[in-house]
Protein backbone atom coordinates (compact mmCIF):
# COMPACT_ATOMS: atom_id res chain seq x y z
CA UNK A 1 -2.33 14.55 -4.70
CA UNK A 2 -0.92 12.24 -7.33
CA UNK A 3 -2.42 9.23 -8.67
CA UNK A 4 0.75 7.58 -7.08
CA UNK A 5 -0.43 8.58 -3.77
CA UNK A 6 -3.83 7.70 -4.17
CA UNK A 7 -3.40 3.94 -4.47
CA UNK A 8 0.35 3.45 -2.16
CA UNK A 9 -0.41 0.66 0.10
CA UNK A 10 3.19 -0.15 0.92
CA UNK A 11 2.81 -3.28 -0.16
CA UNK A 12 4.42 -4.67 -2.86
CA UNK A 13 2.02 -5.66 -5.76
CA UNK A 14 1.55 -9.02 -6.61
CA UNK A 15 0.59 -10.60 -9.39
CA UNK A 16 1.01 -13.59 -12.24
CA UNK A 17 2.24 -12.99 -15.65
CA UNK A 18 2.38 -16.38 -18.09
CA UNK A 19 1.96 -18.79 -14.84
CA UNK A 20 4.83 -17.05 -13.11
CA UNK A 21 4.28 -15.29 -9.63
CA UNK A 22 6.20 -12.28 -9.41
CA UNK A 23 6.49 -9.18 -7.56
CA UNK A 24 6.31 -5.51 -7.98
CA UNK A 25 7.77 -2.60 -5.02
CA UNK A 26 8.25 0.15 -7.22
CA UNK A 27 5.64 3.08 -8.28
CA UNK A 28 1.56 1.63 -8.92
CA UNK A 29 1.64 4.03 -11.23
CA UNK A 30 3.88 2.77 -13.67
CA UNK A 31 2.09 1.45 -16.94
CA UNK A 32 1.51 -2.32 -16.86
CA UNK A 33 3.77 -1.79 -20.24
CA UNK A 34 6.80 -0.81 -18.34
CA UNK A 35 6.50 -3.17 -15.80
CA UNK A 36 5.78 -6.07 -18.09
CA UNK A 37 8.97 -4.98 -20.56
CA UNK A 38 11.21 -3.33 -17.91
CA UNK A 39 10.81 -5.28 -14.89
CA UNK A 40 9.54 -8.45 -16.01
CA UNK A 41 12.00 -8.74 -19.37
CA UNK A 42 8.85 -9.58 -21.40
CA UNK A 43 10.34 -7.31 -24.71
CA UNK A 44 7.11 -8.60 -26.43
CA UNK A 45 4.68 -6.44 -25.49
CA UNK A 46 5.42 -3.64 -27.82
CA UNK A 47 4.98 0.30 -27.25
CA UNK A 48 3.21 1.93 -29.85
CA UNK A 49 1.38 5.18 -30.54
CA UNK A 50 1.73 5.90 -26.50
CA UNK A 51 -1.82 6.65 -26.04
CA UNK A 52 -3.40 2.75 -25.95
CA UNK A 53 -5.03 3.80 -29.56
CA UNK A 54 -3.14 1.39 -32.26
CA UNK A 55 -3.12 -1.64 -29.94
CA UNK A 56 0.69 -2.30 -29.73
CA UNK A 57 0.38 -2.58 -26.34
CA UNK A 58 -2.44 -4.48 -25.69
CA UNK A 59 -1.92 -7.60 -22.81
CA UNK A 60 -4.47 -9.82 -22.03
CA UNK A 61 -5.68 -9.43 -17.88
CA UNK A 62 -7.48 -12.30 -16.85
CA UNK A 63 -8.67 -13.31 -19.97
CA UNK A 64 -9.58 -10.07 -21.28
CA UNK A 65 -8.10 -7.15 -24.01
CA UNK A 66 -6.40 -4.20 -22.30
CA UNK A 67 -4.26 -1.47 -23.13
């Protein structure tokens, strides 16, 4: 079973990014990265090594450094 699978509500995902409300119905798991630059047109968040170890990709989620 994928990790796809796993966590497929059928709901779409919602959530805020920089005070907006917006609105996600595509795979959960896509990388917060893809969504943010591919979905949400935020080009700023940069992709990096690919495995979360430089830090390019780092967001903040509620308040708080991830990758």
């Amino acid at each position: 079973m994928s990790d796809a699978t796993l966590y497929d509500t059928g709901m779409p995902l919602r959530l805020t990014v920089n005070g907006e409300d917006r609105e996600f119905d595509g795979d959960p798991a896509m990388p917060l990265l893809w969504f943010l630059r591919d979905h949400a047109r935020l080009t700023g968040t940069k992709f990096g090594c690919g495995a979360g170890f430089c830090g390019a990709c780092t967001v903040l989620l509620d308040g708080r450094a991830v990758r």
